[in-house]
Protein backbone atom coordinates (compact mmCIF):
# COMPACT_ATOMS: atom_id res chain seq x y z
CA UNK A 1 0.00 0.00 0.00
CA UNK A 2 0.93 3.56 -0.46
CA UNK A 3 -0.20 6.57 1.13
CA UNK A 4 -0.11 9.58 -0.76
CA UNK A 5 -1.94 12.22 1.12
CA UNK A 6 -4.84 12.31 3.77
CA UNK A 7 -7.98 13.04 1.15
CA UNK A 8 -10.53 14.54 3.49
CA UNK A 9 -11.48 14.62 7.27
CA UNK A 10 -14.76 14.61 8.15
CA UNK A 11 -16.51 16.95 10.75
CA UNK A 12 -20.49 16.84 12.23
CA UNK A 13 -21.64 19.98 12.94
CA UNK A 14 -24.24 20.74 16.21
CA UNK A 15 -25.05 24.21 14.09
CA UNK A 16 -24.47 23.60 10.71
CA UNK A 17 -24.82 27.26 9.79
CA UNK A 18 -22.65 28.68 12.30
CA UNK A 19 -19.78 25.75 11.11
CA UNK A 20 -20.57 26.36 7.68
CA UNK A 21 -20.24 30.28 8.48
CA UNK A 22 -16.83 29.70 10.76
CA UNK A 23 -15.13 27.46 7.91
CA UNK A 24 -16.09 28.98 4.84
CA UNK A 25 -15.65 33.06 6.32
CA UNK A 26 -13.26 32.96 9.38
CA UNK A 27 -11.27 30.40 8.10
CA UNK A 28 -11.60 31.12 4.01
CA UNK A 29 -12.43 27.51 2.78
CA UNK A 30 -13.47 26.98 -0.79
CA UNK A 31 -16.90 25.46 -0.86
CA UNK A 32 -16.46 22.82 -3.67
CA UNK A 33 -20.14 21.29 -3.47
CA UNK A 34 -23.02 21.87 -0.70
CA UNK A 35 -25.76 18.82 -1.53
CA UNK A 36 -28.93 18.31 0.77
CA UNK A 37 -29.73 14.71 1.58
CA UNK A 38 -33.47 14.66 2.32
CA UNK A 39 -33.38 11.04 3.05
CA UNK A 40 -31.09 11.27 6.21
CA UNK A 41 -32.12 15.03 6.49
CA UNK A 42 -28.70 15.84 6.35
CA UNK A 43 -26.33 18.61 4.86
CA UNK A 44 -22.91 17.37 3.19
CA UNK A 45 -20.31 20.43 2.38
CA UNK A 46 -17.30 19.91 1.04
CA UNK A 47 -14.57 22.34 1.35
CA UNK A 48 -11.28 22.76 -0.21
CA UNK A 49 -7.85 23.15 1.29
CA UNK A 50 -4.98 24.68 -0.10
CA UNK A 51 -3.01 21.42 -0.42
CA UNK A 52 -5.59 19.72 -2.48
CA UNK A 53 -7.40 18.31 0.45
CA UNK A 54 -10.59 18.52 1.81
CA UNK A 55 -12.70 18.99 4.48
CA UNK A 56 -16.30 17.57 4.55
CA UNK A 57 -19.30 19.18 6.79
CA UNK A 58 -22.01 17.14 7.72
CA UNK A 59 -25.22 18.00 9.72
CA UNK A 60 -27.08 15.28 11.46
CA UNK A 61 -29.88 15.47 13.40
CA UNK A 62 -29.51 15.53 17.51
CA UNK A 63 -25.56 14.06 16.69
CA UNK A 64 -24.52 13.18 20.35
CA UNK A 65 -21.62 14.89 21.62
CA UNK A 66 -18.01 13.65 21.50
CA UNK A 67 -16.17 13.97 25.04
CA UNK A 68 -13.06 16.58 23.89
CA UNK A 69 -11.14 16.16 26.80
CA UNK A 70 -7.62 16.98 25.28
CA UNK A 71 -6.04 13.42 26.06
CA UNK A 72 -9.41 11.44 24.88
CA UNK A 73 -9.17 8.72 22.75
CA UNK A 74 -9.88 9.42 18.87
CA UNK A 75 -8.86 12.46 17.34
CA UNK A 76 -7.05 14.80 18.83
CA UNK A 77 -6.87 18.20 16.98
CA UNK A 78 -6.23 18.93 12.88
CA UNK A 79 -3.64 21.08 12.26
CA UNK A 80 -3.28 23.66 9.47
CA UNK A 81 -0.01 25.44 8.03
CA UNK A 82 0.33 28.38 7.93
CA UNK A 83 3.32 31.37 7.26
CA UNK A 84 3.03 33.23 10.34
CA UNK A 85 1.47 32.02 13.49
CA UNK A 86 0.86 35.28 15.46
CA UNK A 87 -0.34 36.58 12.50
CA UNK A 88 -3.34 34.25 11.63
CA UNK A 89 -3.69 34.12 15.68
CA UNK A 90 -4.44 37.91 15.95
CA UNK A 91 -6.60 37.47 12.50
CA UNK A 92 -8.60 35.43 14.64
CA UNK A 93 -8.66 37.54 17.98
CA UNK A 94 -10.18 40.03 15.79
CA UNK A 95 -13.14 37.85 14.81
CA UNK A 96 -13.37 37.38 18.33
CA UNK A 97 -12.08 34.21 17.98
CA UNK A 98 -10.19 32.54 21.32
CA UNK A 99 -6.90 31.24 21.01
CA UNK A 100 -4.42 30.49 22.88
CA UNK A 101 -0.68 31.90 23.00
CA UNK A 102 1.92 30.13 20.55
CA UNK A 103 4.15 27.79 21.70
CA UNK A 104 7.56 26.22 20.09
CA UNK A 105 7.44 22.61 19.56
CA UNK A 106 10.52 21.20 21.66
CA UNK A 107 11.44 18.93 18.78
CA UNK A 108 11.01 20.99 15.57
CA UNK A 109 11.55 24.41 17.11
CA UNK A 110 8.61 24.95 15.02
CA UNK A 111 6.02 27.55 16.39
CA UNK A 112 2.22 26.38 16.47
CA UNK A 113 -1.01 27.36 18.44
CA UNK A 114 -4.69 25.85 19.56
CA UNK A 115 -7.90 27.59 18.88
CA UNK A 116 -11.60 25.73 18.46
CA UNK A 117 -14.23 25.15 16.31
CA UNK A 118 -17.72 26.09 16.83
CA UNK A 119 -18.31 22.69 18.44
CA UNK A 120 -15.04 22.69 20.44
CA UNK A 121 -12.72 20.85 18.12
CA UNK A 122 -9.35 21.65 18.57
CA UNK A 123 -7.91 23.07 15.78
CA UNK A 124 -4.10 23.90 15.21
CA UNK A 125 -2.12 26.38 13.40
CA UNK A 126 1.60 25.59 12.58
CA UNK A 127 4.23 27.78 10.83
CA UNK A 128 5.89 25.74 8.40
């Protein structure tokens, strides 16, 4: 087998229109196709990433919640690249956005910090 690239990761929204509005406008996502699914009553977005990537949306309804305690099992954060790290931070602090201060990776020297999704997913910005 061989891996080329991760294809998509998959997100469920609680408020589809607030992720939809937090992806696509605070973090500038490409919408590449929004489809309704009236059998599942369910939204699918799929959004493009710089990279060639994607990122898909869904809506369900009443998803249950995921417990997001930072050392749960499953998925921890997704990360993002980006030039400058206190740059895109105070982008976001000016949407009103939280985030929290950058840190330096002990290994890489490489400067990255945490902010959330709508829902509380840990997302991750890292200067490449």
């Amino acid at each position: 087998m061989q891996l080329r690239r991760i294809h998509h990761v998959a997100i469920i929204a609680s408020d589809y229109g607030r992720s939809k509005a937090f992806y696509t406008e605070v973090l500038g996502l490409r919408v590449l196709a929004e489809n309704y699914r009236a059998e599942r009553d369910s939204y699918k977005l799929d959004l493009a990433l710089p990279d060639g990537a994607q990122l898909e949306l869904f809506s369900f309804p009443d998803p249950p919640a995921r417990p997001s305690r930072p050392e749960a099992q499953g998925l921890r954060h997704l990360a993002f690249v980006v030039p400058d790290v206190a740059a895109a931070l105070a982008e976001l602090r000016a949407r009103g956005i939280a985030t929290e201060d950058v840190r330096v990776d002990e290994y890489t020297g490489k400067r990255f910090a945490f902010f959330a999704d709508p829902d509380g997913l840990p997302l991750e910005l890292y200067e490449a």
